[in-house]
C-alpha atoms as a PDB file:
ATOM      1  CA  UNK A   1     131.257 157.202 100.200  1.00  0.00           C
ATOM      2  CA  UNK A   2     134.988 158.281  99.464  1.00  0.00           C
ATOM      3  CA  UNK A   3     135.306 162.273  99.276  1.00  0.00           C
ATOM      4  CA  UNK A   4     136.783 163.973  96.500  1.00  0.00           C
ATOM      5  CA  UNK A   5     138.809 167.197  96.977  1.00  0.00           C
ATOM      6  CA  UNK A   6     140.525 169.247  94.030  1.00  0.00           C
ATOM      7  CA  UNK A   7     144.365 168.962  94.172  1.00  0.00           C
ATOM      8  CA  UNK A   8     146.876 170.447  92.071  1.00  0.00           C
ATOM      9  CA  UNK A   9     145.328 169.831  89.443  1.00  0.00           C
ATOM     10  CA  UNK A  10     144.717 166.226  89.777  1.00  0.00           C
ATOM     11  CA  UNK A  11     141.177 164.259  91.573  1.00  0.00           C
ATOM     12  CA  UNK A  12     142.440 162.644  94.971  1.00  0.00           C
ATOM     13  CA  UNK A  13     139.838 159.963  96.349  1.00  0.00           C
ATOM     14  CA  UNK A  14     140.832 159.904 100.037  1.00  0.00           C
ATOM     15  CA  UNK A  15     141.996 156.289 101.097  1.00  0.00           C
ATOM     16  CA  UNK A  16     143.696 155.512  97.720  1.00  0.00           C
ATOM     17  CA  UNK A  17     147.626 155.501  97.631  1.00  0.00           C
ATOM     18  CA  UNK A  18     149.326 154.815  94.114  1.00  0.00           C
ATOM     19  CA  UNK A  19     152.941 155.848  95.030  1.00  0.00           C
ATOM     20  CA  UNK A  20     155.363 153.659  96.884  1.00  0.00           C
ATOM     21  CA  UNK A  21     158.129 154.533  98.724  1.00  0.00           C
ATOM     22  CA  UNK A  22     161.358 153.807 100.576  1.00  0.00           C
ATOM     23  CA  UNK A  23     160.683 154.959 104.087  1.00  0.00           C
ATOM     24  CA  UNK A  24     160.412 152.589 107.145  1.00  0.00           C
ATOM     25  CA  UNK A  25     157.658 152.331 109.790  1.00  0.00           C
ATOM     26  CA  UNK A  26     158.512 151.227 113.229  1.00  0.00           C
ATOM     27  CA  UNK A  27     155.123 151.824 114.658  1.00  0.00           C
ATOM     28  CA  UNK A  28     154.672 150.876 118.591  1.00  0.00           C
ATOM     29  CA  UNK A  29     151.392 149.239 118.138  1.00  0.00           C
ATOM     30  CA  UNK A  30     148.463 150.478 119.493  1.00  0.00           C
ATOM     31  CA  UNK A  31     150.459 153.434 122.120  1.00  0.00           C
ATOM     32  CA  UNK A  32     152.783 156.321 120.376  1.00  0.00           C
ATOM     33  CA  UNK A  33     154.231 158.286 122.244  1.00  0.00           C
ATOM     34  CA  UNK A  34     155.795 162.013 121.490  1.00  0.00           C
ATOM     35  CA  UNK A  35     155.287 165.608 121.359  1.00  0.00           C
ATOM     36  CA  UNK A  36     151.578 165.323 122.169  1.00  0.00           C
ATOM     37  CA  UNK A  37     151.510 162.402 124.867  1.00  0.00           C
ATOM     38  CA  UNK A  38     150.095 158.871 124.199  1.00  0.00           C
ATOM     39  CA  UNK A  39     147.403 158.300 121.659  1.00  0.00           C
ATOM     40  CA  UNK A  40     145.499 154.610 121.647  1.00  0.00           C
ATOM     41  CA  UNK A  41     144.410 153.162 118.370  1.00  0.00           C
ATOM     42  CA  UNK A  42     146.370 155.655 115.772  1.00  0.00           C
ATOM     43  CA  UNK A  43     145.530 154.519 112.340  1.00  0.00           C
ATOM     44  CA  UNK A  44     148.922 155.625 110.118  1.00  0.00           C
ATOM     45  CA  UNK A  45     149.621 154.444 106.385  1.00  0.00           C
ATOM     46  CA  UNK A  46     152.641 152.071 106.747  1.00  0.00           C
ATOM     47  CA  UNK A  47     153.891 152.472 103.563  1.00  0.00           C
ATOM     48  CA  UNK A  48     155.792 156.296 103.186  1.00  0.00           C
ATOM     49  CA  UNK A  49     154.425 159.334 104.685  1.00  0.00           C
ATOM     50  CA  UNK A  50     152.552 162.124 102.548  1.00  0.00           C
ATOM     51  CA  UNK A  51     153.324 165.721 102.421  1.00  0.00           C
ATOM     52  CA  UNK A  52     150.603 168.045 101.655  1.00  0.00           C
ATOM     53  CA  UNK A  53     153.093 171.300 100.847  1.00  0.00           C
ATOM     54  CA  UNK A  54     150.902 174.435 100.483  1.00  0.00           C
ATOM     55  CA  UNK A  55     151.833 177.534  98.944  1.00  0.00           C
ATOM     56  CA  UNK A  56     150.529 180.623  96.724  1.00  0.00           C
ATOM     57  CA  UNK A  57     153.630 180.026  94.571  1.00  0.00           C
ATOM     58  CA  UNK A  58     153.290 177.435  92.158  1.00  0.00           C
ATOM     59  CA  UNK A  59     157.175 176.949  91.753  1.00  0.00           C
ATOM     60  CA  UNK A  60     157.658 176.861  95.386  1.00  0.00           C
ATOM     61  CA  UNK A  61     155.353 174.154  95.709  1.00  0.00           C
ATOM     62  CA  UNK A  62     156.844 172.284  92.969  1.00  0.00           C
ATOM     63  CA  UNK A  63     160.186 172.765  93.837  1.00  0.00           C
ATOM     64  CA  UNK A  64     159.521 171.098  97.212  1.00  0.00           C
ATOM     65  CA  UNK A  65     157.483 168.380  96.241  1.00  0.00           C
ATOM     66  CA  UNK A  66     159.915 167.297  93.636  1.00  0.00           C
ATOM     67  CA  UNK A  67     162.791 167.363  96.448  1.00  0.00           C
ATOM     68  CA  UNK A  68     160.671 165.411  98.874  1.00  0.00           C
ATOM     69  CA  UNK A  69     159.199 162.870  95.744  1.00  0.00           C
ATOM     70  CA  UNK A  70     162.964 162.418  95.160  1.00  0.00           C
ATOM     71  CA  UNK A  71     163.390 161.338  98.527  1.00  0.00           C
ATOM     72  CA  UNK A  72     160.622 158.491  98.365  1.00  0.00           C
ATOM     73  CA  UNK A  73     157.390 160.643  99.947  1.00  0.00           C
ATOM     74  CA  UNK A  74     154.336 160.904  98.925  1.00  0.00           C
ATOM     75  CA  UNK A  75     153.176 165.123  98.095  1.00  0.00           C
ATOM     76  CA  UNK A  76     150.195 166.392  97.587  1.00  0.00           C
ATOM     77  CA  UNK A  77     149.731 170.137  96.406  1.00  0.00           C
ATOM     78  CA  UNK A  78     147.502 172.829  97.529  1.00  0.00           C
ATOM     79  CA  UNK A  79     147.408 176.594  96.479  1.00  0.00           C
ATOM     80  CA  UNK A  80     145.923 178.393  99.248  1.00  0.00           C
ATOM     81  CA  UNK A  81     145.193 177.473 103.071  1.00  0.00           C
ATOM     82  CA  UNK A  82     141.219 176.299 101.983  1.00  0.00           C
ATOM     83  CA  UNK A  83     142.536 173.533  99.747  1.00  0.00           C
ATOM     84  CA  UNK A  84     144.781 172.257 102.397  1.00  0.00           C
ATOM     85  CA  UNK A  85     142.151 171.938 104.701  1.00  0.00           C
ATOM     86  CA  UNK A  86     139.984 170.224 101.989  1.00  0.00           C
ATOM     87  CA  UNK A  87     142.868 167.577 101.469  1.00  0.00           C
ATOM     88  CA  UNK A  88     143.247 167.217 104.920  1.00  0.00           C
ATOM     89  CA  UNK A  89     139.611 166.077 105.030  1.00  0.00           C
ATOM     90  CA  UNK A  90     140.354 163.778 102.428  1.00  0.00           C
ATOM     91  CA  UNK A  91     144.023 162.077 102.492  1.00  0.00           C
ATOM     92  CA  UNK A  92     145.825 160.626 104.585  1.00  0.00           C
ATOM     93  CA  UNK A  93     148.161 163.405 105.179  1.00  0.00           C
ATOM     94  CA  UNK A  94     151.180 162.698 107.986  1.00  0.00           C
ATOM     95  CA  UNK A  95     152.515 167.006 107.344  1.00  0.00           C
ATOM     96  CA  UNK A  96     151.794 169.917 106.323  1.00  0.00           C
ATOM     97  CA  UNK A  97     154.323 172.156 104.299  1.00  0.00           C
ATOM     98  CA  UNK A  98     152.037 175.774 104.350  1.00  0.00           C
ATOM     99  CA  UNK A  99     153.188 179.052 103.442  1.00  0.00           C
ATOM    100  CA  UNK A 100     151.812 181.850 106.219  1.00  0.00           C
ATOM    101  CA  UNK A 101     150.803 184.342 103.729  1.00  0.00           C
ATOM    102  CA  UNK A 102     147.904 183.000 100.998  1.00  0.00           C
ATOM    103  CA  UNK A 103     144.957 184.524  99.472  1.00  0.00           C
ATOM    104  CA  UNK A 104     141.588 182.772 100.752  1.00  0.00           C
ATOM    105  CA  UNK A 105     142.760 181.630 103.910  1.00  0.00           C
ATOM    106  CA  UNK A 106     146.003 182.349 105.416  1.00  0.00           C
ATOM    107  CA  UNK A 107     148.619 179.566 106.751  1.00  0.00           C
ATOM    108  CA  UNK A 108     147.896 180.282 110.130  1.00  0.00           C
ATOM    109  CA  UNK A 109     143.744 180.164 109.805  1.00  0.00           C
ATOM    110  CA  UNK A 110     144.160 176.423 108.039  1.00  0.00           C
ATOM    111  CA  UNK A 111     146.778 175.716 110.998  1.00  0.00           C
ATOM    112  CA  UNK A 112     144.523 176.050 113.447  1.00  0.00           C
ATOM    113  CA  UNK A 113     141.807 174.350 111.187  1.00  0.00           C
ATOM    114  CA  UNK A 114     143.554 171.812 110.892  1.00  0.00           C
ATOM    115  CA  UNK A 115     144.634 171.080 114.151  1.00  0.00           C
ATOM    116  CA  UNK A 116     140.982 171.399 115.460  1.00  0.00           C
ATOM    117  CA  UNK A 117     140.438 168.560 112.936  1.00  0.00           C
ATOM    118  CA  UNK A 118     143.381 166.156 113.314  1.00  0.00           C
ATOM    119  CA  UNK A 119     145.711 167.476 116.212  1.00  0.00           C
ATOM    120  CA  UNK A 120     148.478 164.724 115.547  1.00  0.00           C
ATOM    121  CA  UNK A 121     149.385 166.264 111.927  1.00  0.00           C
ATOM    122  CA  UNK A 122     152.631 168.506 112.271  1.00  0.00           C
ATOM    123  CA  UNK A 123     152.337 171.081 110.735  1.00  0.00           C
ATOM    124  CA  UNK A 124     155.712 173.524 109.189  1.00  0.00           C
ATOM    125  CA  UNK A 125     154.952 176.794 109.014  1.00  0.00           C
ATOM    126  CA  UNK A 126     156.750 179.355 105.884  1.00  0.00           C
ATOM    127  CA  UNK A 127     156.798 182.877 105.551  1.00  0.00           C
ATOM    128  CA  UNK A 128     158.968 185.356 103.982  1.00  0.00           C
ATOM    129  CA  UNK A 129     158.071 188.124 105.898  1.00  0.00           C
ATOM    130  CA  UNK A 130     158.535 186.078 109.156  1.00  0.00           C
ATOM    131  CA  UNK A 131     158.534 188.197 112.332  1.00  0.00           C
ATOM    132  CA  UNK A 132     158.724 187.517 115.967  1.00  0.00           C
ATOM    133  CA  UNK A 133     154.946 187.873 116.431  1.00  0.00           C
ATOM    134  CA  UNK A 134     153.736 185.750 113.546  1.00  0.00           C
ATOM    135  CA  UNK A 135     155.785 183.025 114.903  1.00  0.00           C
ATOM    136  CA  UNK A 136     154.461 183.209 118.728  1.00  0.00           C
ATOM    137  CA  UNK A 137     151.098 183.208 117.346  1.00  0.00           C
ATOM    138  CA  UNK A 138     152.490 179.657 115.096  1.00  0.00           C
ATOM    139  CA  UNK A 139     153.687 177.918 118.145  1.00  0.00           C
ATOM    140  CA  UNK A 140     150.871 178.756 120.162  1.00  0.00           C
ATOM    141  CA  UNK A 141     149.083 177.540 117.381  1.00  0.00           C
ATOM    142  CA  UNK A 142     150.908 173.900 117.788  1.00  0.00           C
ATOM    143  CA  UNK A 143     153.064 174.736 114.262  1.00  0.00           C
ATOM    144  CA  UNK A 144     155.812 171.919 114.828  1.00  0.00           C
ATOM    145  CA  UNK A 145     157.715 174.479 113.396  1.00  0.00           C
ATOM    146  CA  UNK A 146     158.366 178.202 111.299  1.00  0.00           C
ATOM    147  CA  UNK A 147     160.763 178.673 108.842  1.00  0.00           C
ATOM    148  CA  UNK A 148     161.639 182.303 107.135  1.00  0.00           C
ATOM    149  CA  UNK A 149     161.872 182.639 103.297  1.00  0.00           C
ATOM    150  CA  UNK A 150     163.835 182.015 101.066  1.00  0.00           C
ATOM    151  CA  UNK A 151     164.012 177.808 102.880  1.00  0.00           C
ATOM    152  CA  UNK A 152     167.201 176.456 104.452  1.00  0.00           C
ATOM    153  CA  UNK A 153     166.254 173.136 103.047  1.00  0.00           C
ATOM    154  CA  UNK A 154     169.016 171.126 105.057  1.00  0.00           C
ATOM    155  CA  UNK A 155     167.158 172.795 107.960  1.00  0.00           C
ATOM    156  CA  UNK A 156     163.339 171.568 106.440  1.00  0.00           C
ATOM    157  CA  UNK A 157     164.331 168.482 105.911  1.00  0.00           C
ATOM    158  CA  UNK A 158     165.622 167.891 109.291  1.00  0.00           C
ATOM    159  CA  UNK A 159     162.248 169.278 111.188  1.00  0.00           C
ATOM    160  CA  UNK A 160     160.328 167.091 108.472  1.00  0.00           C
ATOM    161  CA  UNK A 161     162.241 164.040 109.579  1.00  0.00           C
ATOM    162  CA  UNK A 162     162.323 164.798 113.094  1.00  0.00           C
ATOM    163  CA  UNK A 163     158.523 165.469 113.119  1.00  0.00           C
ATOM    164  CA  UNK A 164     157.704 162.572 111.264  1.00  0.00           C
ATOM    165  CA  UNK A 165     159.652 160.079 114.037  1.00  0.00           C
ATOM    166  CA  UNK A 166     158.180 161.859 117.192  1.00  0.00           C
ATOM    167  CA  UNK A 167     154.727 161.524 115.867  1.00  0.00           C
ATOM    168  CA  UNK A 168     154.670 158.477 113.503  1.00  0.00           C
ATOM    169  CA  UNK A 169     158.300 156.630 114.759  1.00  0.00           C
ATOM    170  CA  UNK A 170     159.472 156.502 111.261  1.00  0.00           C
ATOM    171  CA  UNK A 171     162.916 156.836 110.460  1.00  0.00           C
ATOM    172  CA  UNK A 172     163.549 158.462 107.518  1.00  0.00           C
ATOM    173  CA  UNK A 173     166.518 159.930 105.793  1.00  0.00           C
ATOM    174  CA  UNK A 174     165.412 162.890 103.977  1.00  0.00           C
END
């Protein structure tokens, strides 16, 4: 039976992709290797890679996922670090976009979450009131990486795209 989790306003049933895109998978069968070692058997979506971005900010969220859209992903939307871990159960999700600062659960609790529940999934951390300590306790927590607010986006972009080839092996121009 296919889940159903509440996103953004709209029903996702996990396993069902409408959106195409223009991104290329170079997958190297049934080994990848990267960041975490080598993995047997990894079932990715060939097609374009999906971005669940998460943040408390509505226009935030939308701003990003129209720049990514724009750029041929897949994005799904989540307001607070419980829905992302609720679309996590249910899409195929290749990143996670999450703020660090969210009411219900913070970025860092669905982090960890997360990776408990699918370690391969990078995850970008946000916050704007970054400090050193809040990103120690990121990276320990396996966040691919932590950006401060307000977003370098030439510098997002670039740690999507790089996380996206060391995990998946997709080249993609973002």
């Amino acid at each position: 039976m296919d889940k159903t989790c509440f996103v953004s306003s709209t029903y996702c049933l996990s396993g069902h992709v409408t959106q195409t895109c223009s991104a290329t998978s170079n997958l190297l069968g049934d080994r990848l290797s990267g960041k975490y070692g080598r993995y047997k058997n990894i079932d990715v979506m060939k097609n374009c890679p999906t971005l669940l971005i998460t943040d408390d900010d509505h226009a935030l969220r939308e701003s990003l996922g129209s720049l990514f859209q724009a750029s041929g992903f897949k994005t799904l939307m989540a307001a607070d670090g419980r829905e992302a871990c609720e679309v996590v159960d249910c899409e195929d999700v290749h990143l996670v976009l999450i703020d660090y600062h969210m009411p219900f659960m913070s970025g860092l609790e669905a982090l960890r979450t997360i990776k408990n529940r699918k370690r391969l999934i990078p995850v970008i951390l946000m916050s704007a009131q970054l400090d050193d300590q809040m990103s120690a306790e990121a990276l320990a927590a396996d966040a691919w990486s932590v950006h401060p607010k307000p977003l370098d986006i030439s510098r997002i972009r670039g740690d999507v795209s790089s996380a996206l080839q060391t995990i998946y092996n997709w080249s993609i121009d973002c």
